[in-house]
C-alpha atoms as a PDB file:
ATOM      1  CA  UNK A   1     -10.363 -13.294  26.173  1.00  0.00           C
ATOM      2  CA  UNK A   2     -13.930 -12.625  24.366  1.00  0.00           C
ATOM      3  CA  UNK A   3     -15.278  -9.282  25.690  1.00  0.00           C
ATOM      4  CA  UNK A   4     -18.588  -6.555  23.946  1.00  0.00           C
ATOM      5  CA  UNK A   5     -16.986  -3.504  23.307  1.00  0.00           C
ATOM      6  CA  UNK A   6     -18.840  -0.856  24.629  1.00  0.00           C
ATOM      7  CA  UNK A   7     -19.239   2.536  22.828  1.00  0.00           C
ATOM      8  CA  UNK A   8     -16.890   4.381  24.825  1.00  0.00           C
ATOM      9  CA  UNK A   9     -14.375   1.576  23.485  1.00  0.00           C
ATOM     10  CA  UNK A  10     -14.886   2.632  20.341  1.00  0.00           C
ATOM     11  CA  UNK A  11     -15.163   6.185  20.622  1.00  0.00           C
ATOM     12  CA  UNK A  12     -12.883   8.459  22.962  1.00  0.00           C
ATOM     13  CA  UNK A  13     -14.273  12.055  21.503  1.00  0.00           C
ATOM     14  CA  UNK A  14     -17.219  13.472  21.930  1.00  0.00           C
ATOM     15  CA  UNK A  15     -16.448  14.761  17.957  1.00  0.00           C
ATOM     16  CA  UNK A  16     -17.304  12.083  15.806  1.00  0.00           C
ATOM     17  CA  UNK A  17     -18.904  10.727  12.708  1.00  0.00           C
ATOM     18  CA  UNK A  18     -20.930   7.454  11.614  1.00  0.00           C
ATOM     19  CA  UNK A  19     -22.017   6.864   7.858  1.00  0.00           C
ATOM     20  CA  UNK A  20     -24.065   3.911   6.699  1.00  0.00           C
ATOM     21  CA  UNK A  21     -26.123   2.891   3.416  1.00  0.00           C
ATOM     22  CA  UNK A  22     -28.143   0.858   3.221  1.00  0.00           C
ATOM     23  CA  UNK A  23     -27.412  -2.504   1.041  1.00  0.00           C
ATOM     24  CA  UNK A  24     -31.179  -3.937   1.585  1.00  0.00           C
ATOM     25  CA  UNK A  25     -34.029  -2.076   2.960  1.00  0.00           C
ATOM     26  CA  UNK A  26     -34.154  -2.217   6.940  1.00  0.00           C
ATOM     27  CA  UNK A  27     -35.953  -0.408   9.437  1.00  0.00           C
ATOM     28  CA  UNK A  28     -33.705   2.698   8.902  1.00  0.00           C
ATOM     29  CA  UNK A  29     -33.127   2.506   5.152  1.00  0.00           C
ATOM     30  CA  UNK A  30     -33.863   1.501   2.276  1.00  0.00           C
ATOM     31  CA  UNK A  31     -31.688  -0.870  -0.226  1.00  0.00           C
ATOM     32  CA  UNK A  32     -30.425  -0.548  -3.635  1.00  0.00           C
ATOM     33  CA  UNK A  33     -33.130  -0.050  -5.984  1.00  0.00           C
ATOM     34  CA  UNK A  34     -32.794  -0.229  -9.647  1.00  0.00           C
ATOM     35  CA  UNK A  35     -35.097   1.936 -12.157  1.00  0.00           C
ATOM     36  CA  UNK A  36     -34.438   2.405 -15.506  1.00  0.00           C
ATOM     37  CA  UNK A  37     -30.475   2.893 -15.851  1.00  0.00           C
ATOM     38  CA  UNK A  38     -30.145   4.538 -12.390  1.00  0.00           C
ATOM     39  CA  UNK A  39     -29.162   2.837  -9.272  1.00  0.00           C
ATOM     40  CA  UNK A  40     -31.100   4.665  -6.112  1.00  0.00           C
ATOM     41  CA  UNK A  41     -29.414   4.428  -2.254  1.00  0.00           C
ATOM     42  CA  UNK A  42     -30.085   5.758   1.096  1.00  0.00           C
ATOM     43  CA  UNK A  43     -27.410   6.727   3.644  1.00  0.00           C
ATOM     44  CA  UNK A  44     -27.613   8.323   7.233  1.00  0.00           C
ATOM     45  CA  UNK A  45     -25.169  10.900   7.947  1.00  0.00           C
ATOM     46  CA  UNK A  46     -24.491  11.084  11.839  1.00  0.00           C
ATOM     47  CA  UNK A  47     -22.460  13.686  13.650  1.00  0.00           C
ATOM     48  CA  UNK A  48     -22.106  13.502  17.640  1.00  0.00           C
ATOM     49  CA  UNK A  49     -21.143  17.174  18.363  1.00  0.00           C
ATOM     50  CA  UNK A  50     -23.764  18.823  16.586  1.00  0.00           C
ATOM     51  CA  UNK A  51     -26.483  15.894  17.213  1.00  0.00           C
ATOM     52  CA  UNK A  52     -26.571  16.512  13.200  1.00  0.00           C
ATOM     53  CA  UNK A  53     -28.626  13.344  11.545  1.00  0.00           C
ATOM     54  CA  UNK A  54     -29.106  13.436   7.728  1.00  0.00           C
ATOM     55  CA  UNK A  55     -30.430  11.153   5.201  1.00  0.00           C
ATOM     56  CA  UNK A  56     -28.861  11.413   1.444  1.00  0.00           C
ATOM     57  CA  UNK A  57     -30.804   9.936  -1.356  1.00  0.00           C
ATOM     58  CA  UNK A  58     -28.515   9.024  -3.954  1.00  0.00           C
ATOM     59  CA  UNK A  59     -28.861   8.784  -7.966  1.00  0.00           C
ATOM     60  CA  UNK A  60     -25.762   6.841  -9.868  1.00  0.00           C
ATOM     61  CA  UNK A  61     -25.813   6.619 -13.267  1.00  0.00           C
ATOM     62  CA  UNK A  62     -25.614   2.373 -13.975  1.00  0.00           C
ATOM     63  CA  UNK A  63     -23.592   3.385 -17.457  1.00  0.00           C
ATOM     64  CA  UNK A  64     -20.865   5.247 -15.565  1.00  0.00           C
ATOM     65  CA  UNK A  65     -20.137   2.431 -12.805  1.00  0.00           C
ATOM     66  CA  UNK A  66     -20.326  -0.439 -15.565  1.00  0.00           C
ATOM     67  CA  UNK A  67     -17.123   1.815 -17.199  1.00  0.00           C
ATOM     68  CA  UNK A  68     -15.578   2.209 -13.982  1.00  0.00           C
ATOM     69  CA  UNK A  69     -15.850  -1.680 -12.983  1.00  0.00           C
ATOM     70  CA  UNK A  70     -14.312  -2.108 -16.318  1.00  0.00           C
ATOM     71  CA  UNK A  71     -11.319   0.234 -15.434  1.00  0.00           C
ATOM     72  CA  UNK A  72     -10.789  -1.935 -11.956  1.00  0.00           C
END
């Protein structure tokens, strides 16, 4: 039997947390950009209990995830 879950399926506290980045740019974020040796994301930071919403810009280093792929 198909069914939608409904949010209170998916979430029984009123204490929770939802994380996304985003992979290509949207109406809420912006994707992966490249500029010269960096990688550049975007990620929302939710929490329920506070009503907390952040946004984290984030600079990676390409060199250091080319080594880690490596290591993988």
């Amino acid at each position: 039997l198909d069914r939608v879950l409904s949010t209170n399926d998916l979430v029984t506290s009123d204490n929770c947390y939802f994380a996304a980045t985003g992979i290509t740019d949207g109406d809420l974020l912006k994707g992966v950009r490249y500029d010269k040796g960096r990688v550049l994301t975007q990620s929302i930071v939710m929490r329920s209990k506070s009503g907390t919403v952040r946004f984290v810009e984030g600079e990676h280093q390409a060199h250091k995830w080319e080594t880690y792929a490596r290591r993988a």
